[in-house]
PDB file of N, CA and C in Angstrom:
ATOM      1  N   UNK A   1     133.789  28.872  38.585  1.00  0.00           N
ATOM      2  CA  UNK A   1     134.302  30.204  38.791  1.00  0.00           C
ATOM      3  C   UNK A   1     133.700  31.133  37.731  1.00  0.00           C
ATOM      4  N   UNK A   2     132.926  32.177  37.868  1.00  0.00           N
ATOM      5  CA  UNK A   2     132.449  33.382  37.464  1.00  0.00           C
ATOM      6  C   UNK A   2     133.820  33.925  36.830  1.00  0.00           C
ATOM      7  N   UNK A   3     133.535  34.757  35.731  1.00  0.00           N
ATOM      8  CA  UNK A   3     135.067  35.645  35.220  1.00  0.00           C
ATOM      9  C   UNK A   3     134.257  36.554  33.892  1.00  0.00           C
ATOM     10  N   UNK A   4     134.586  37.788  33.787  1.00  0.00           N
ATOM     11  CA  UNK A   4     133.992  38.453  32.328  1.00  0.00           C
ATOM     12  C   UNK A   4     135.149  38.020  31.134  1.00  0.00           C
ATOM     13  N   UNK A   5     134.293  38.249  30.055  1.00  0.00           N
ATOM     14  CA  UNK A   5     135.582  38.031  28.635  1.00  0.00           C
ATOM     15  C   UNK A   5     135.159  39.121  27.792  1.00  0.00           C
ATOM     16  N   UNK A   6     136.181  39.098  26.674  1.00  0.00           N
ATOM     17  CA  UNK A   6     136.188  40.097  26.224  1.00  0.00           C
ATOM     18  C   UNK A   6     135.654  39.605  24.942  1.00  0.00           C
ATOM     19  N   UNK A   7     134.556  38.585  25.270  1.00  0.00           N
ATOM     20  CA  UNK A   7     134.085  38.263  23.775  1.00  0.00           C
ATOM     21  C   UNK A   7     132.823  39.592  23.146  1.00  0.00           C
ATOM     22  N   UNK A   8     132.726  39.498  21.784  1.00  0.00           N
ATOM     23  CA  UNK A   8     132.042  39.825  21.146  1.00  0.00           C
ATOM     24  C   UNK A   8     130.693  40.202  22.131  1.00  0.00           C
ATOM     25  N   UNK A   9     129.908  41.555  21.960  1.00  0.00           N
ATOM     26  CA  UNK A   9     128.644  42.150  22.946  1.00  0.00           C
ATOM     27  C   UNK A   9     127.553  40.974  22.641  1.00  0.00           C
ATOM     28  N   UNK A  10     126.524  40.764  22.854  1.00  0.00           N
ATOM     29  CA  UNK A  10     125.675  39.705  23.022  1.00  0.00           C
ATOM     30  C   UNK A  10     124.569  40.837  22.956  1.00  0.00           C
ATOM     31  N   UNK A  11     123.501  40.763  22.161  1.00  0.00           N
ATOM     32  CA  UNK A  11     122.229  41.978  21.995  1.00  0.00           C
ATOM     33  C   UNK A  11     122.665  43.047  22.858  1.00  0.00           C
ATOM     34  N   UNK A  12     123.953  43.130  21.894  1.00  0.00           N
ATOM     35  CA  UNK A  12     124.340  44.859  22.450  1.00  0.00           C
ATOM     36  C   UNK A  12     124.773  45.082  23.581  1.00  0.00           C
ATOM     37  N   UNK A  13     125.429  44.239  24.482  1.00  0.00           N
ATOM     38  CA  UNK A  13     125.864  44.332  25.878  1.00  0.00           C
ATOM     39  C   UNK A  13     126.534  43.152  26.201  1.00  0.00           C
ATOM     40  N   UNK A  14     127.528  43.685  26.961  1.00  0.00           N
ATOM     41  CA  UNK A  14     128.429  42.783  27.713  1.00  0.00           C
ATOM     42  C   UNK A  14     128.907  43.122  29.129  1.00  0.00           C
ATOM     43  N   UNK A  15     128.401  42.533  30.156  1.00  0.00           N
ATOM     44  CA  UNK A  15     127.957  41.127  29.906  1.00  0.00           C
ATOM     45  C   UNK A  15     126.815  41.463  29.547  1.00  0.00           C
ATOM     46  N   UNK A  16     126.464  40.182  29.438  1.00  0.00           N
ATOM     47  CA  UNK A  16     124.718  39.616  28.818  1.00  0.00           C
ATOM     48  C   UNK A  16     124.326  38.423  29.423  1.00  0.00           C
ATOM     49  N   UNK A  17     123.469  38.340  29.562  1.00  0.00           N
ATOM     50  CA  UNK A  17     122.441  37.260  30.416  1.00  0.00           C
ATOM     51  C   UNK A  17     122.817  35.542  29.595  1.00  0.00           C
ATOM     52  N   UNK A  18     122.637  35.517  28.461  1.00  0.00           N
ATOM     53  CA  UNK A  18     123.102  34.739  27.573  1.00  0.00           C
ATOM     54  C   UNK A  18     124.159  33.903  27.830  1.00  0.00           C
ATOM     55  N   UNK A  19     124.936  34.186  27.678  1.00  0.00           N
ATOM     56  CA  UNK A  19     126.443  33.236  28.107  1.00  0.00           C
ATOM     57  C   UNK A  19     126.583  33.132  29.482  1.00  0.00           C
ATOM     58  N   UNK A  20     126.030  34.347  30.244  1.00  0.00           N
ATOM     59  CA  UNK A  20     125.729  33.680  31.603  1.00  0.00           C
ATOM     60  C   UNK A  20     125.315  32.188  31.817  1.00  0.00           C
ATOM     61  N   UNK A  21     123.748  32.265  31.455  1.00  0.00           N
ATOM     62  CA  UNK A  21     122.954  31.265  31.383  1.00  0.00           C
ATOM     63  C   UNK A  21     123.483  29.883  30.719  1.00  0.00           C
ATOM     64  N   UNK A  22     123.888  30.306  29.568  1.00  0.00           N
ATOM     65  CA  UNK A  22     124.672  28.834  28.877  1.00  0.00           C
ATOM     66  C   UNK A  22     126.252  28.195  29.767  1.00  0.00           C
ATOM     67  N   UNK A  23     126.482  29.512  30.335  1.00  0.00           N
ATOM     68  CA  UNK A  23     127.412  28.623  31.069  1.00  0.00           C
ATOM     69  C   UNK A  23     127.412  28.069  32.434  1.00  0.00           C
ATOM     70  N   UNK A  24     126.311  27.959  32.655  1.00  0.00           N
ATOM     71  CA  UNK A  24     125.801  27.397  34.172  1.00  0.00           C
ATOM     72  C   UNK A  24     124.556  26.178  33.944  1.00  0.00           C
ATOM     73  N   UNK A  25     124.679  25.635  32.486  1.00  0.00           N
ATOM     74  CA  UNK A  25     124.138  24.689  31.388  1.00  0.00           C
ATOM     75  C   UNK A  25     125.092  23.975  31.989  1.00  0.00           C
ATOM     76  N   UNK A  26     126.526  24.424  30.933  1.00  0.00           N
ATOM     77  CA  UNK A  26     127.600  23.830  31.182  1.00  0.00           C
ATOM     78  C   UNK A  26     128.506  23.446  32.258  1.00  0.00           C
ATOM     79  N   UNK A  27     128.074  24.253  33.502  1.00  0.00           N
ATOM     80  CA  UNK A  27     128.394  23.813  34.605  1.00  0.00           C
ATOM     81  C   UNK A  27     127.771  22.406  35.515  1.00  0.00           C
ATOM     82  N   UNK A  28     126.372  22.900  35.493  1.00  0.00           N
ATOM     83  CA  UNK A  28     125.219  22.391  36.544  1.00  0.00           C
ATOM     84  C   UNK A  28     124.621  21.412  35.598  1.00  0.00           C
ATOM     85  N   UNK A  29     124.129  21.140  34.273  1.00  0.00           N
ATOM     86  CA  UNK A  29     123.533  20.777  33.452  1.00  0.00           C
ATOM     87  C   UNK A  29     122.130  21.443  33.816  1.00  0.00           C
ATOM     88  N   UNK A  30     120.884  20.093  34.397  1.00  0.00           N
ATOM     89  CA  UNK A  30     119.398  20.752  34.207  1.00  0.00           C
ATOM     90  C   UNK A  30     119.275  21.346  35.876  1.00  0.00           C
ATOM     91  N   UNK A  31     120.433  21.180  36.700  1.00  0.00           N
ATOM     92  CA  UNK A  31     120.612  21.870  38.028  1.00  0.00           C
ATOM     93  C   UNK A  31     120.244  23.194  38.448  1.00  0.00           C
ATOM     94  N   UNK A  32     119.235  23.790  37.229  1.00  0.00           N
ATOM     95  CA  UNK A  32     119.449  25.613  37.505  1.00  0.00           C
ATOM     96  C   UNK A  32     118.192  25.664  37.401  1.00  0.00           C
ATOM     97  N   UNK A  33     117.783  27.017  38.595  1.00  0.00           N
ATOM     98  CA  UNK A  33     116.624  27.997  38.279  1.00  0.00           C
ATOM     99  C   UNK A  33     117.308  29.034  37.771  1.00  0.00           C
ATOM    100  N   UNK A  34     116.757  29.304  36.981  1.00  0.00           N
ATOM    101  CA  UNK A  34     116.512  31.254  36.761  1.00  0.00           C
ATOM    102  C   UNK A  34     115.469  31.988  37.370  1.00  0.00           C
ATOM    103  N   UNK A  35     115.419  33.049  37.364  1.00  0.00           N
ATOM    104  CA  UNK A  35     115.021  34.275  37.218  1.00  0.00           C
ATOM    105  C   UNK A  35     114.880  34.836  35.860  1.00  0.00           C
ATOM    106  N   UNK A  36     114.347  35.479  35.609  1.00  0.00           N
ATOM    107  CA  UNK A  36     113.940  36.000  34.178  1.00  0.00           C
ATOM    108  C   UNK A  36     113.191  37.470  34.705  1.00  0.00           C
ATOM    109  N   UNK A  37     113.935  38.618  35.072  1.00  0.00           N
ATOM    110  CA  UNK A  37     112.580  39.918  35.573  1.00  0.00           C
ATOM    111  C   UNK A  37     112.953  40.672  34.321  1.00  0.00           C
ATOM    112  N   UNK A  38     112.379  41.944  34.807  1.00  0.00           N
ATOM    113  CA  UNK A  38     112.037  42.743  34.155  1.00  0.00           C
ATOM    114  C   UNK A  38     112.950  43.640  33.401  1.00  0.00           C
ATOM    115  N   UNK A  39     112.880  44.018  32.302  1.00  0.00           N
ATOM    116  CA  UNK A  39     114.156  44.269  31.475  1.00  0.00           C
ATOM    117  C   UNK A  39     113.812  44.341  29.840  1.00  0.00           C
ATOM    118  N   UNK A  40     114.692  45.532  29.359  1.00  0.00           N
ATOM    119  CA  UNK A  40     114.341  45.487  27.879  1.00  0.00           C
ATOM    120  C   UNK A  40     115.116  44.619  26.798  1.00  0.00           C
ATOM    121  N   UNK A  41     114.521  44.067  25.581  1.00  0.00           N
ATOM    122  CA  UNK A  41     115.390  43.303  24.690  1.00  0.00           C
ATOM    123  C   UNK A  41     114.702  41.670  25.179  1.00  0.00           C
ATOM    124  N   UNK A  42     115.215  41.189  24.438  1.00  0.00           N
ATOM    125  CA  UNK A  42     115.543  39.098  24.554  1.00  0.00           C
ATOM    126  C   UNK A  42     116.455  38.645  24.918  1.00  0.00           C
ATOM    127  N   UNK A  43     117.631  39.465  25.971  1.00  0.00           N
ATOM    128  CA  UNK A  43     118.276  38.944  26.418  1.00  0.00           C
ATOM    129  C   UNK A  43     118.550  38.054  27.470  1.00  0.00           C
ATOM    130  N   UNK A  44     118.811  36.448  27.669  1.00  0.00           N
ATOM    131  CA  UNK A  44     118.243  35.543  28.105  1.00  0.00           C
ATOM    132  C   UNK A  44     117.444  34.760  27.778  1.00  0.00           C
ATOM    133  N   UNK A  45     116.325  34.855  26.417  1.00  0.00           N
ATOM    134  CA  UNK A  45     115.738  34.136  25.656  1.00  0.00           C
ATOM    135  C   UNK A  45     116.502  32.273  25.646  1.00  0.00           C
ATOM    136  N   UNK A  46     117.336  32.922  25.045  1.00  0.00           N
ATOM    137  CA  UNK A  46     118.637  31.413  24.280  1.00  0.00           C
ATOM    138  C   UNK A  46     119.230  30.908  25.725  1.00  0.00           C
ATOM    139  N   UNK A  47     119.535  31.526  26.990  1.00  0.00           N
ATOM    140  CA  UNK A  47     120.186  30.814  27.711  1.00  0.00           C
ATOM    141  C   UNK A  47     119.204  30.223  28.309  1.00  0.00           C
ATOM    142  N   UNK A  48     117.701  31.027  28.674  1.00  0.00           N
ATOM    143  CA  UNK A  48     116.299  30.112  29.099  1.00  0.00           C
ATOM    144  C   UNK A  48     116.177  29.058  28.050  1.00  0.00           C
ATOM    145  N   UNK A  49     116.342  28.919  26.947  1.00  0.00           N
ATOM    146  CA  UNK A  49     115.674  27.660  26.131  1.00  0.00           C
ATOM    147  C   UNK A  49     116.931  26.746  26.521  1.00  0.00           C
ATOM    148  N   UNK A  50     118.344  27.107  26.912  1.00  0.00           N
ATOM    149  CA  UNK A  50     118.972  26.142  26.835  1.00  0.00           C
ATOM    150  C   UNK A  50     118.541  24.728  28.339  1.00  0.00           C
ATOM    151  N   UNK A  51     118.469  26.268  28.989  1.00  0.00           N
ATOM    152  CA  UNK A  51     118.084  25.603  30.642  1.00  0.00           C
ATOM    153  C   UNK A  51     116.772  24.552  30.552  1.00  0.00           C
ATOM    154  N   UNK A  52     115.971  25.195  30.073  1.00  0.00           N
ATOM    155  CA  UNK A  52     114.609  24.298  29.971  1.00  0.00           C
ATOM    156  C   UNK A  52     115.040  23.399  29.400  1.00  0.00           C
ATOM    157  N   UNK A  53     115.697  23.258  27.859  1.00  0.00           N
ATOM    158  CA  UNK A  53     116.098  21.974  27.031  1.00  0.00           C
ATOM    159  C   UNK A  53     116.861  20.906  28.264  1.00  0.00           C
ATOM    160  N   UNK A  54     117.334  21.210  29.339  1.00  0.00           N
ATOM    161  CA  UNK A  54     118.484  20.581  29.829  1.00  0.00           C
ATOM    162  C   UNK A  54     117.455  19.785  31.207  1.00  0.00           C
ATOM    163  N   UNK A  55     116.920  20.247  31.601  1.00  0.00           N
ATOM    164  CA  UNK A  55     115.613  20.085  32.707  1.00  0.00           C
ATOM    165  C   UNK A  55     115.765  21.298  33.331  1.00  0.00           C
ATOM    166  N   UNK A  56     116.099  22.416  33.685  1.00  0.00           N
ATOM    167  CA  UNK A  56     116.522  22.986  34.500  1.00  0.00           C
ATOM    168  C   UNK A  56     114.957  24.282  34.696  1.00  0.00           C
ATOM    169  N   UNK A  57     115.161  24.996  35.627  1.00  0.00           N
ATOM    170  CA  UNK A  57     113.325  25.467  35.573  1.00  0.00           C
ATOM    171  C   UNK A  57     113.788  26.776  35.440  1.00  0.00           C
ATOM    172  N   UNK A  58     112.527  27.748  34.452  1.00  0.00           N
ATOM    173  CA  UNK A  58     112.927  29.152  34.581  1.00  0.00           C
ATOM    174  C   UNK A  58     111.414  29.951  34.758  1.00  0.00           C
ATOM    175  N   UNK A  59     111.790  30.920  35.946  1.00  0.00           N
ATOM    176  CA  UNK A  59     110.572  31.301  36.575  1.00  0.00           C
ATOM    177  C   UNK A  59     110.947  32.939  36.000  1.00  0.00           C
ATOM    178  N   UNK A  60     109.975  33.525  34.836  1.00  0.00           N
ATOM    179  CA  UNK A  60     109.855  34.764  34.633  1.00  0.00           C
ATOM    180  C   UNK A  60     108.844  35.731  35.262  1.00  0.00           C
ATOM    181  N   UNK A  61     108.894  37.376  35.962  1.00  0.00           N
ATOM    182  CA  UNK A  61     108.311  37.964  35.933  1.00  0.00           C
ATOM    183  C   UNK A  61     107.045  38.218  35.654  1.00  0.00           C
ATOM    184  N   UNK A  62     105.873  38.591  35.775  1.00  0.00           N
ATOM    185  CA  UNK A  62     104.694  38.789  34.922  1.00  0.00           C
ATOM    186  C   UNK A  62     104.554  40.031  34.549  1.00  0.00           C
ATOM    187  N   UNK A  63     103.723  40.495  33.294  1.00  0.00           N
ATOM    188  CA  UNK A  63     103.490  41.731  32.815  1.00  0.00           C
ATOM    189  C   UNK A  63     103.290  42.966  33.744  1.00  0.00           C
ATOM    190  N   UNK A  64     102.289  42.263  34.441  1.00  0.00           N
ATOM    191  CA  UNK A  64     101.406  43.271  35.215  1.00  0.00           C
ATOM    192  C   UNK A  64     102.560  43.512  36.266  1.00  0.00           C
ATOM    193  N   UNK A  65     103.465  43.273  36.588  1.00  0.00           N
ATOM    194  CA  UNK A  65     104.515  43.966  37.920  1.00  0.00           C
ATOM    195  C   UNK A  65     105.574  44.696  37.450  1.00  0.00           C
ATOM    196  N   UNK A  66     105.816  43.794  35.989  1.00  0.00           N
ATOM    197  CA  UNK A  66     107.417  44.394  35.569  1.00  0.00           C
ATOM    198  C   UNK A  66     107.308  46.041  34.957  1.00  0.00           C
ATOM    199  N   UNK A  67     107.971  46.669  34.906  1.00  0.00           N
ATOM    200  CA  UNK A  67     108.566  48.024  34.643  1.00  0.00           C
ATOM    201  C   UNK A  67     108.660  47.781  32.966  1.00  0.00           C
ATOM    202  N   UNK A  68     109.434  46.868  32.583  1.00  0.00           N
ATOM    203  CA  UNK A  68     109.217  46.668  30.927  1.00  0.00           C
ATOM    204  C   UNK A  68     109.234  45.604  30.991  1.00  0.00           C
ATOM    205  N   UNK A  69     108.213  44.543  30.502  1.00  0.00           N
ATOM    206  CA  UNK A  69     108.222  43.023  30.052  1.00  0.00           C
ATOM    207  C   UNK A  69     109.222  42.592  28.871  1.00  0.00           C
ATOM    208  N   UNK A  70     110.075  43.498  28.780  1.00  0.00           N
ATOM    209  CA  UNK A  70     110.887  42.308  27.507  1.00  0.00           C
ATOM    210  C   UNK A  70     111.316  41.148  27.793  1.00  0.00           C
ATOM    211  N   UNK A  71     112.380  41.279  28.356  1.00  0.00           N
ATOM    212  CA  UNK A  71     112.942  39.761  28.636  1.00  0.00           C
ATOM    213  C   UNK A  71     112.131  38.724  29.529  1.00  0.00           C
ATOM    214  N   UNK A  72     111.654  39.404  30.603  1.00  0.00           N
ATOM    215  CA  UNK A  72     110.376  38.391  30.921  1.00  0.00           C
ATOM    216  C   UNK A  72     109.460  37.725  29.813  1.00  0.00           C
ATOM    217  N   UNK A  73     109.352  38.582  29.071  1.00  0.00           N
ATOM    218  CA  UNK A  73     107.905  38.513  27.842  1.00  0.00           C
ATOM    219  C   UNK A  73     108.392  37.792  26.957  1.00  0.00           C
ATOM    220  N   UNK A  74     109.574  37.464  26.335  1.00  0.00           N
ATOM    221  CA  UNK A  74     110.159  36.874  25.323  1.00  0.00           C
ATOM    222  C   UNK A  74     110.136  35.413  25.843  1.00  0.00           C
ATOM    223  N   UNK A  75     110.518  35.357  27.296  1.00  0.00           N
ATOM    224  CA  UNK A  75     110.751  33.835  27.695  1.00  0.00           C
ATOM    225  C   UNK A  75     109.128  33.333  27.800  1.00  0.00           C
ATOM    226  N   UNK A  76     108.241  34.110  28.495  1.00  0.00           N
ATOM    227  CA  UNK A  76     107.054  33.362  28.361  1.00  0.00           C
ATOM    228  C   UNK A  76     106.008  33.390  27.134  1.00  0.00           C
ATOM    229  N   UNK A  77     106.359  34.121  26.307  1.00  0.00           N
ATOM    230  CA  UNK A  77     105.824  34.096  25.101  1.00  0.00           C
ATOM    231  C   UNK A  77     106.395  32.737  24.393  1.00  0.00           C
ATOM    232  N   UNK A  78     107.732  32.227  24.516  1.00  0.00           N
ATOM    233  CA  UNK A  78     108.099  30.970  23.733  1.00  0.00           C
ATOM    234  C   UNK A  78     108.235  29.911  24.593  1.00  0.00           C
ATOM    235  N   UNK A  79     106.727  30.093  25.798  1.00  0.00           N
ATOM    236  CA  UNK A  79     106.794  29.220  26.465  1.00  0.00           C
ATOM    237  C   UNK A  79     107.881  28.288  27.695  1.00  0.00           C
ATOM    238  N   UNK A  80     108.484  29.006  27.561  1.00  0.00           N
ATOM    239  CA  UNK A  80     109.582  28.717  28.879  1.00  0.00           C
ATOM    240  C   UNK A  80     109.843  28.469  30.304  1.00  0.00           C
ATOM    241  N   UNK A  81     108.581  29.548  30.091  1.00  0.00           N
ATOM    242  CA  UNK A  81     108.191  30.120  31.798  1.00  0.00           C
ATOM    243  C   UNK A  81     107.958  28.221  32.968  1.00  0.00           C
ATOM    244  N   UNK A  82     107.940  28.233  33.554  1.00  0.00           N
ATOM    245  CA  UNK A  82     107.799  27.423  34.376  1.00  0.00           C
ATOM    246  C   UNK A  82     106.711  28.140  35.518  1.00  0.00           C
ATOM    247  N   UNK A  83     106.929  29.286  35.844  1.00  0.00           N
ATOM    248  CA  UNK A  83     106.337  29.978  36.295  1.00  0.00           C
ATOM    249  C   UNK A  83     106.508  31.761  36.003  1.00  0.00           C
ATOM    250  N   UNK A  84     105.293  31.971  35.663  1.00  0.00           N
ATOM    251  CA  UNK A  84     105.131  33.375  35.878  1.00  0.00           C
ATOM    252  C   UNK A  84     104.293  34.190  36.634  1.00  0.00           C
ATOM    253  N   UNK A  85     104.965  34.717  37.303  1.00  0.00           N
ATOM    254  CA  UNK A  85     104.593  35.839  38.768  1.00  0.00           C
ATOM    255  C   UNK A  85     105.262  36.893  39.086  1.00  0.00           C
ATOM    256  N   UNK A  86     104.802  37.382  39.972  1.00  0.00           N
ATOM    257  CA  UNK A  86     105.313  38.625  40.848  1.00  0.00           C
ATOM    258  C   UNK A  86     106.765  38.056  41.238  1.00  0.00           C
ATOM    259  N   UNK A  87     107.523  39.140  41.277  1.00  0.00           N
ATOM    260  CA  UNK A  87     108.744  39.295  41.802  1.00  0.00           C
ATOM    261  C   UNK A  87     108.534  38.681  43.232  1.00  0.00           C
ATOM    262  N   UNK A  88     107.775  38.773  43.986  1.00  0.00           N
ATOM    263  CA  UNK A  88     107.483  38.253  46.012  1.00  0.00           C
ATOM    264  C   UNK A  88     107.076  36.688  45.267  1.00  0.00           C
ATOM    265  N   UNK A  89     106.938  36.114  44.573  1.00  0.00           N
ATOM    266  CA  UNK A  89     105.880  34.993  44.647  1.00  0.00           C
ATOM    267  C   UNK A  89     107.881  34.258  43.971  1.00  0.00           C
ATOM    268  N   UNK A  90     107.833  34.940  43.155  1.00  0.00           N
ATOM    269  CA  UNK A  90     109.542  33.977  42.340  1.00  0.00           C
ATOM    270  C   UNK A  90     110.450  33.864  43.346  1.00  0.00           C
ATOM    271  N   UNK A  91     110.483  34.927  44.545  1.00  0.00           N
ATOM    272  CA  UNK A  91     111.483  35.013  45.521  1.00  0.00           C
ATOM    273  C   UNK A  91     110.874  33.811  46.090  1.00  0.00           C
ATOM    274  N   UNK A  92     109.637  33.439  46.522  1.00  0.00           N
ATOM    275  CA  UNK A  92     109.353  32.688  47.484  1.00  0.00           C
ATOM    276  C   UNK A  92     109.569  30.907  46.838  1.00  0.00           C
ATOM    277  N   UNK A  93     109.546  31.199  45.711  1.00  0.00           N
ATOM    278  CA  UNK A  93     109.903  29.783  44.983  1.00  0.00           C
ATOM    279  C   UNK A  93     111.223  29.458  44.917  1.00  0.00           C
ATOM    280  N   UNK A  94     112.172  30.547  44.829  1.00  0.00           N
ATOM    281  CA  UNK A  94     113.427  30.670  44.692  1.00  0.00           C
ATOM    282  C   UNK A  94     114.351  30.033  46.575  1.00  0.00           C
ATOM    283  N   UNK A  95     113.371  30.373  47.720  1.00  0.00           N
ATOM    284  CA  UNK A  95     114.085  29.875  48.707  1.00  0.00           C
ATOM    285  C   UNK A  95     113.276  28.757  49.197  1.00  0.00           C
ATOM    286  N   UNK A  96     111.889  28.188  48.093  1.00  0.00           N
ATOM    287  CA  UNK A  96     111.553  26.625  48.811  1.00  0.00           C
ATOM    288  C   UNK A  96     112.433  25.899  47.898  1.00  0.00           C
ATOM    289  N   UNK A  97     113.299  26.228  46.541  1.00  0.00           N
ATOM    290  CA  UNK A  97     114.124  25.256  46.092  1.00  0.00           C
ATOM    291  C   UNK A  97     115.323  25.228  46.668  1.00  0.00           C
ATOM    292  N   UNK A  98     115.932  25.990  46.925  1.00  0.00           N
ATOM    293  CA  UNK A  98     117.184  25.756  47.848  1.00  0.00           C
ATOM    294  C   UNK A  98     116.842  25.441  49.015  1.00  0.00           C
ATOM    295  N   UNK A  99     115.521  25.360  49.725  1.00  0.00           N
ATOM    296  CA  UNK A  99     115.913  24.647  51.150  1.00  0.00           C
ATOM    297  C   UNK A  99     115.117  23.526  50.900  1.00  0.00           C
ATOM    298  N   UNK A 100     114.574  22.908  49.701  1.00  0.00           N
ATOM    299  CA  UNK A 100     115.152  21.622  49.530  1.00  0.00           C
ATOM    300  C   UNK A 100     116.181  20.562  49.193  1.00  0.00           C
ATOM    301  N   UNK A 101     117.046  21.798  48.393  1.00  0.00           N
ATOM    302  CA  UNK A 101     118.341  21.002  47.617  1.00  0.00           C
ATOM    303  C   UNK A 101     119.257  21.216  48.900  1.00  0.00           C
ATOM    304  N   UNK A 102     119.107  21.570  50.314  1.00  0.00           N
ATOM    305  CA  UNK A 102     120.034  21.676  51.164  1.00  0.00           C
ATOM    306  C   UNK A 102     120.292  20.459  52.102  1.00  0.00           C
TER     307      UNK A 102
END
């Protein structure tokens, strides 16, 4: 079950990608893709390293499409990426993994 808290902002915002991510660690274990697009800050950095640490795959954005590479750019700069592409190319990876896990 999804729910907001009233914890402490996370790089300045709440919600934040972050505790998202760590808690679908804690749900799914290495069971998760991400997404990682386009967006300013490192937010999502820590919940991508957790996912990757766990097996789980995280497919970021690429420079050349996104509007601002931060958070894309942070995850594939520390190597995370599993894949990096176009927004059409992550969508298309995003529905050959669920209609295999179906």
């Amino acid at each position: 079950m999804a729910e907001l808290s009233a914890a402490p902002p996370e790089h300045f915002c709440r919600p934040a990608v972050d505790p998202l991510l760590r808690s679908l660690v804690g749900a799914c274990g290495g069971r998760v893709v991400v997404a990682i697009l386009t967006g300013m800050g490192q937010d999502g950095l820590e919940g991508s390293r957790a996912i990757a640490a766990a097996g789980g795959a995280v497919l970021a954005q690429d420079e050349a499409s996104s509007v601002v590479w931060g958070m894309p750019g942070a995850v594939a700069r520390a190597g995370l990426a599993t894949l990096l592409a176009a927004p059409e190319e992550i969508a298309a990876r995003l529905l050959a993994t669920c209609r295999q896990d179906a």
